[in-house]
PDB file of N, CA and C in Angstrom:
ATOM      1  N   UNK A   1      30.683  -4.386  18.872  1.00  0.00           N
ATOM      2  CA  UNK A   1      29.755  -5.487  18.751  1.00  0.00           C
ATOM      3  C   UNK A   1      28.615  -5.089  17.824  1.00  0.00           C
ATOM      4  N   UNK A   2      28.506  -5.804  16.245  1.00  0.00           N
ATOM      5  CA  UNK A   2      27.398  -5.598  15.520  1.00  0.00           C
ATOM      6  C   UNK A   2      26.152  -6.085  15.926  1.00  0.00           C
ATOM      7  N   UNK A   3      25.092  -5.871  15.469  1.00  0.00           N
ATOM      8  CA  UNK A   3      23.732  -6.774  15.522  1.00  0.00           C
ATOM      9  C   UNK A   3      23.465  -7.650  14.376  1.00  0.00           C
ATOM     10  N   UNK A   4      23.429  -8.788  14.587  1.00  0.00           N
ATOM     11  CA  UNK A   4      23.374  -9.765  13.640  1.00  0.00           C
ATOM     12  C   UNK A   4      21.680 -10.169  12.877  1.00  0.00           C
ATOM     13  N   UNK A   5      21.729 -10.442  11.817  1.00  0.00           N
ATOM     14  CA  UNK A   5      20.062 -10.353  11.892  1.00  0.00           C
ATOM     15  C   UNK A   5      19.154 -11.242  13.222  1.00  0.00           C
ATOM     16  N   UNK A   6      19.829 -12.365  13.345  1.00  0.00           N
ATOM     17  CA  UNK A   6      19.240 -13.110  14.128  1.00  0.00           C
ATOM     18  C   UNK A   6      18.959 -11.676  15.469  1.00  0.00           C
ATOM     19  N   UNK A   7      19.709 -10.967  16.054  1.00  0.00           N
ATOM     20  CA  UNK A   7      19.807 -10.218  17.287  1.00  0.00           C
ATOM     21  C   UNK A   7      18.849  -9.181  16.815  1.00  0.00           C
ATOM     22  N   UNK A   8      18.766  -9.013  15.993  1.00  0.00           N
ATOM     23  CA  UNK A   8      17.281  -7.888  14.964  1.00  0.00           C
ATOM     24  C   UNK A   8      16.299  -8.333  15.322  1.00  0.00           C
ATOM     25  N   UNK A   9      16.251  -9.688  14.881  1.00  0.00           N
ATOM     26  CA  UNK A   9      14.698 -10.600  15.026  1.00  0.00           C
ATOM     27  C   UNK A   9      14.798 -10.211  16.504  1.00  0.00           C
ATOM     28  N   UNK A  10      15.401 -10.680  17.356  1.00  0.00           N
ATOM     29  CA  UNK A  10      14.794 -10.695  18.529  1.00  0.00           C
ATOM     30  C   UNK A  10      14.678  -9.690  19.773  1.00  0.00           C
ATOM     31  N   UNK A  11      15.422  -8.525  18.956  1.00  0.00           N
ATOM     32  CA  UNK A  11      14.758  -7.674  19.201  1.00  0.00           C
ATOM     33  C   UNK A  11      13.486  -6.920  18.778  1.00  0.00           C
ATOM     34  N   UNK A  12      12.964  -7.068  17.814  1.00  0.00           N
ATOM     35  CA  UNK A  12      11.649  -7.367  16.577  1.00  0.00           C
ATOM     36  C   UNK A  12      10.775  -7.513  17.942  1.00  0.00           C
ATOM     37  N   UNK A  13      11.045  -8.930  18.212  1.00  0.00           N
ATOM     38  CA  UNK A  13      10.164  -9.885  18.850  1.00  0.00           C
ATOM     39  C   UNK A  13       9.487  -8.867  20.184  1.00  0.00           C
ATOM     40  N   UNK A  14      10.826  -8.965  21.364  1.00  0.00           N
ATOM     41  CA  UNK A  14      10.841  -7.957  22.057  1.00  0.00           C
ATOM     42  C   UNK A  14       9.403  -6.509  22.135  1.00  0.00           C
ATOM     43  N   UNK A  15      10.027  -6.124  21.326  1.00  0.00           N
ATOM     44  CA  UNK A  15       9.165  -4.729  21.321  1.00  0.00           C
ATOM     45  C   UNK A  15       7.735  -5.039  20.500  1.00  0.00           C
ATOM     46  N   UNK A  16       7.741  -6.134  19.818  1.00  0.00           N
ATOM     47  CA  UNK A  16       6.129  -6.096  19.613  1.00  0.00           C
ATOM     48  C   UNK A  16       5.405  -7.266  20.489  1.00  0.00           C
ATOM     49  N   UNK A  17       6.056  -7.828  21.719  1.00  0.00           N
ATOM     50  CA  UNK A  17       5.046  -8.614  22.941  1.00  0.00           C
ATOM     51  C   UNK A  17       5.128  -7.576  23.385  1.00  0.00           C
ATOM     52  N   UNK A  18       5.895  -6.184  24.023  1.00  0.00           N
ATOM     53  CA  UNK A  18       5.717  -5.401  24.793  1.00  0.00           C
ATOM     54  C   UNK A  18       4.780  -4.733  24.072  1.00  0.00           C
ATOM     55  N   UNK A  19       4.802  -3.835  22.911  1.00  0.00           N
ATOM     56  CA  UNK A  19       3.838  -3.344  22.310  1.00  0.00           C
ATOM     57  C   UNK A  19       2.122  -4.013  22.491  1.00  0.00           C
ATOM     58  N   UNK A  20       2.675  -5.396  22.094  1.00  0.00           N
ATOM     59  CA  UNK A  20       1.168  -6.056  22.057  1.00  0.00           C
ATOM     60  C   UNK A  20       0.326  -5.719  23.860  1.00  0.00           C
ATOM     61  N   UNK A  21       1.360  -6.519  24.357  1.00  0.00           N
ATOM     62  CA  UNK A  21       0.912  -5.951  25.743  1.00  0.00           C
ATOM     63  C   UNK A  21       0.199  -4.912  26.135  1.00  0.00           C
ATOM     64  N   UNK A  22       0.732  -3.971  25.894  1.00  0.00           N
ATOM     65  CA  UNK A  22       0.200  -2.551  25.999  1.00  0.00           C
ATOM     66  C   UNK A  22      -1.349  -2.324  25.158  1.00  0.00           C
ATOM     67  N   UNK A  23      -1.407  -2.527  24.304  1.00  0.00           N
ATOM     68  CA  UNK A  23      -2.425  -2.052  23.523  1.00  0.00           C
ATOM     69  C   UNK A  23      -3.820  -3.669  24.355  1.00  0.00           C
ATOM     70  N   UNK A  24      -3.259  -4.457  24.600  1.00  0.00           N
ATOM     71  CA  UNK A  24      -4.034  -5.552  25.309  1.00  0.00           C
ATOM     72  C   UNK A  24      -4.705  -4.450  26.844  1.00  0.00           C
ATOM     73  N   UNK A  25      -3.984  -4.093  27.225  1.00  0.00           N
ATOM     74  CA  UNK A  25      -3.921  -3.571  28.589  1.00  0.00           C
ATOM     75  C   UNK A  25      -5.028  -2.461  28.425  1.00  0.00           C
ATOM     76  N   UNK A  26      -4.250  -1.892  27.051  1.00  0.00           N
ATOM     77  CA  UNK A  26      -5.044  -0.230  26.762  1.00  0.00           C
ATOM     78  C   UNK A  26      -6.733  -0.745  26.720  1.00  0.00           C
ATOM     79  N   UNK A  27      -6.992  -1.953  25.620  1.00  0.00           N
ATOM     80  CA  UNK A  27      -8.336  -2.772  25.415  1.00  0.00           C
ATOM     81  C   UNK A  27      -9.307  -2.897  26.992  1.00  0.00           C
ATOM     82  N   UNK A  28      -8.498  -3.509  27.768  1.00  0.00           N
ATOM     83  CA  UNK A  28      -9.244  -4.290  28.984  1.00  0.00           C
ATOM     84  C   UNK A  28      -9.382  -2.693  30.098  1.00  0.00           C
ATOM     85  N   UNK A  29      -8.027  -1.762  30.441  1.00  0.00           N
ATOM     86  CA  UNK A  29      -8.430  -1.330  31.478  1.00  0.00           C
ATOM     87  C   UNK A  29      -8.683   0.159  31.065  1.00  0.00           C
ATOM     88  N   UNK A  30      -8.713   0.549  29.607  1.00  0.00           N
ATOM     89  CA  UNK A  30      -8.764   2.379  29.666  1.00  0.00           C
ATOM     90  C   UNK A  30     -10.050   2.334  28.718  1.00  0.00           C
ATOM     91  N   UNK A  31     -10.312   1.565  27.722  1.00  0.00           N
ATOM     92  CA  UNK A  31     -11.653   1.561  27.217  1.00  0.00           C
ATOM     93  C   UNK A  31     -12.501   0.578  27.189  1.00  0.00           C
ATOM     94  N   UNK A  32     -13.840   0.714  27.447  1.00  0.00           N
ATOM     95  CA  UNK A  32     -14.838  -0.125  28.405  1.00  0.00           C
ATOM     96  C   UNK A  32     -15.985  -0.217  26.728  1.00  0.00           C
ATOM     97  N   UNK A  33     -15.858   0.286  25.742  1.00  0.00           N
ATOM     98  CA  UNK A  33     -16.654   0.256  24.596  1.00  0.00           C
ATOM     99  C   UNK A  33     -16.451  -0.370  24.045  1.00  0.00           C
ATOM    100  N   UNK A  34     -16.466  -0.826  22.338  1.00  0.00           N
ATOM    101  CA  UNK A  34     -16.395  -1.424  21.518  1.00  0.00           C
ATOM    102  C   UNK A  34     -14.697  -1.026  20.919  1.00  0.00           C
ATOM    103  N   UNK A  35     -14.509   0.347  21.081  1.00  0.00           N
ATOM    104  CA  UNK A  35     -13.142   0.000  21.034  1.00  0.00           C
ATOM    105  C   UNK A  35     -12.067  -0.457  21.250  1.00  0.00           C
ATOM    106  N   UNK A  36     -12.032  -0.984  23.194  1.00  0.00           N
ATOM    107  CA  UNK A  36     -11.394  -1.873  23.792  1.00  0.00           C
ATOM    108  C   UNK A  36     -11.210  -3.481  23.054  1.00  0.00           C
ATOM    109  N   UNK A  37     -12.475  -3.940  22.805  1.00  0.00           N
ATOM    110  CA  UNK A  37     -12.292  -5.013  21.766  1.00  0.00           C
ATOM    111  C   UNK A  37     -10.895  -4.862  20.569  1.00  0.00           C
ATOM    112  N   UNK A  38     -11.555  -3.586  20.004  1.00  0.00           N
ATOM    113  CA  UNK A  38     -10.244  -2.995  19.003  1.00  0.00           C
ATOM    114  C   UNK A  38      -8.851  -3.278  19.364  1.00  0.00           C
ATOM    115  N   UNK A  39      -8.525  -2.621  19.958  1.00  0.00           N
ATOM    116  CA  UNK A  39      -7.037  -2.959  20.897  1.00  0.00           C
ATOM    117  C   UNK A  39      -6.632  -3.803  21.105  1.00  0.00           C
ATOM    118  N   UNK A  40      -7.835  -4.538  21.926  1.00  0.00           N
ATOM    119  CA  UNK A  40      -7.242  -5.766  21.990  1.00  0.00           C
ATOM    120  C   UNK A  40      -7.215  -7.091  21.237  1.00  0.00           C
ATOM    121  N   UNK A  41      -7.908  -6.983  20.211  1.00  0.00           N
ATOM    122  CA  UNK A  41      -7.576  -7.570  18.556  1.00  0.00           C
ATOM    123  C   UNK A  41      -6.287  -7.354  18.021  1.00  0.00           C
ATOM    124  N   UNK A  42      -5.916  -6.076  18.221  1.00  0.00           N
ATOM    125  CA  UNK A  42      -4.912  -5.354  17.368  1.00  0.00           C
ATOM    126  C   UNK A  42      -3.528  -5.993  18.397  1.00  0.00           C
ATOM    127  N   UNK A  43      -3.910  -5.955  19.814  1.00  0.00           N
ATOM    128  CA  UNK A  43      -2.906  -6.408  20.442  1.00  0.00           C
ATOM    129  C   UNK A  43      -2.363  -7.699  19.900  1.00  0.00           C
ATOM    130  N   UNK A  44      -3.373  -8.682  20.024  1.00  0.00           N
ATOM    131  CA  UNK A  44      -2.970 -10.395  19.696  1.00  0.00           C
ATOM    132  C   UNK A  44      -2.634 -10.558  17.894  1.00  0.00           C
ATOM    133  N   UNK A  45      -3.060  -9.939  17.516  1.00  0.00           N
ATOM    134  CA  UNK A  45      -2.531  -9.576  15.963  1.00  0.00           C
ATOM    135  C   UNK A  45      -1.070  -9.347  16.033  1.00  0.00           C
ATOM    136  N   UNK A  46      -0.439  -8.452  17.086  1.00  0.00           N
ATOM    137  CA  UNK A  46       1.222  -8.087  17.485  1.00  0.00           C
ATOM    138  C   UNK A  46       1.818  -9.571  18.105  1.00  0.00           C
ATOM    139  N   UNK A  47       1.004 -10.148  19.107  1.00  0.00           N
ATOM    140  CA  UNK A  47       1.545 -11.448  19.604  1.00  0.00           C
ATOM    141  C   UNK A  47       1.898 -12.503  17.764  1.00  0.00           C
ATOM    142  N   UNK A  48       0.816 -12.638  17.254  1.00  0.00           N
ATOM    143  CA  UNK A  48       1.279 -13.185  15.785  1.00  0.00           C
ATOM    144  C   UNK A  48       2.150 -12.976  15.303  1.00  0.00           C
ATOM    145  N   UNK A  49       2.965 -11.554  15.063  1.00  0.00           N
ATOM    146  CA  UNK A  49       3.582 -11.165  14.440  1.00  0.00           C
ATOM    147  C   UNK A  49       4.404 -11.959  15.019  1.00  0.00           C
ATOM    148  N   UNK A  50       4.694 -11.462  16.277  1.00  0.00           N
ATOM    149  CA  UNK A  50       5.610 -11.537  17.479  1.00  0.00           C
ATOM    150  C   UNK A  50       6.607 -12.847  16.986  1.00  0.00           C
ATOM    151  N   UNK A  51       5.816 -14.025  16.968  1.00  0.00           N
ATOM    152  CA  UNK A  51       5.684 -15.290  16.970  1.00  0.00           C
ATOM    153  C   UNK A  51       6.085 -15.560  15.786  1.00  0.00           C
ATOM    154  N   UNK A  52       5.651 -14.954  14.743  1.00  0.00           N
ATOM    155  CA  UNK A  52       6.448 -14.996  13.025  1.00  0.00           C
ATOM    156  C   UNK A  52       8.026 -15.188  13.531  1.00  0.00           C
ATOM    157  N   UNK A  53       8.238 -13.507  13.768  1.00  0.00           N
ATOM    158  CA  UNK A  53       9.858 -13.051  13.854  1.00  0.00           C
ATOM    159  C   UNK A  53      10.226 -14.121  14.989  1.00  0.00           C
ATOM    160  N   UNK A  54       9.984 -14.705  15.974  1.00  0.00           N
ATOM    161  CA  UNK A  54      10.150 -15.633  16.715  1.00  0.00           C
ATOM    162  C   UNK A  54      11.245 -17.154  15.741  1.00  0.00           C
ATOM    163  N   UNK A  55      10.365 -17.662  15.081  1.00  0.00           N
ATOM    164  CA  UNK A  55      10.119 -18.404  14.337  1.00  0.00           C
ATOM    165  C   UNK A  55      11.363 -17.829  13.520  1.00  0.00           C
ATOM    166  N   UNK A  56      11.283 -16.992  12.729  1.00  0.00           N
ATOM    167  CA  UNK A  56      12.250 -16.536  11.598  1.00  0.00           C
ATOM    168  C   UNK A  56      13.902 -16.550  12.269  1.00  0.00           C
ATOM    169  N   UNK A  57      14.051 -16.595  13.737  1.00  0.00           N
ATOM    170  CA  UNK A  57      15.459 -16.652  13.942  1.00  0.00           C
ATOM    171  C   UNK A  57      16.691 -17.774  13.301  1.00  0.00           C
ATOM    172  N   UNK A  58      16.977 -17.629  13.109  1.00  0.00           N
ATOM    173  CA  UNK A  58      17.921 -18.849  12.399  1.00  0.00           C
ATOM    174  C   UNK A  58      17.901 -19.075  11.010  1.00  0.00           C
ATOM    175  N   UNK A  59      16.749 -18.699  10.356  1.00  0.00           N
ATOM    176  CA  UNK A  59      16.489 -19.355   9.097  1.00  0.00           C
ATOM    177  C   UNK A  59      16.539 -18.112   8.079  1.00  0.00           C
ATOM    178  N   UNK A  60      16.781 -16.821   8.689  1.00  0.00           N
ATOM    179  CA  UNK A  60      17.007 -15.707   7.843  1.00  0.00           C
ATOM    180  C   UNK A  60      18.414 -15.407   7.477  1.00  0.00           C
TER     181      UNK A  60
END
């Protein structure tokens, strides 16, 4: 069984809500400074992406 691009994208997708997640998580519960903001910018920046490759299934 190959991976088809479409099965790429969504695995794409996959690992950058989990990614995003994480770095959201890292923001709110491990740093309490101005860097937590960071993270969690950087997190919802991954949800965007996320949401691109989302979007891109079918049409690639």
């Amino acid at each position: 069984m190959g991976m088809n691009k479409n099965t790429v994208l969504a695995w794409a997708t996959f690992i950058m809500i989990f990614v995003g997640l994480a770095l959201i998580a890292l923001g709110a519960f491990r740093y309490d400074d101005v860097a937590g903001w960071g993270f969690a910018s950087v997190g919802i920046g991954f949800f965007a992406i996320a949401w691109v490759f989302n979007a891109l299934k079918g049409r690639v």
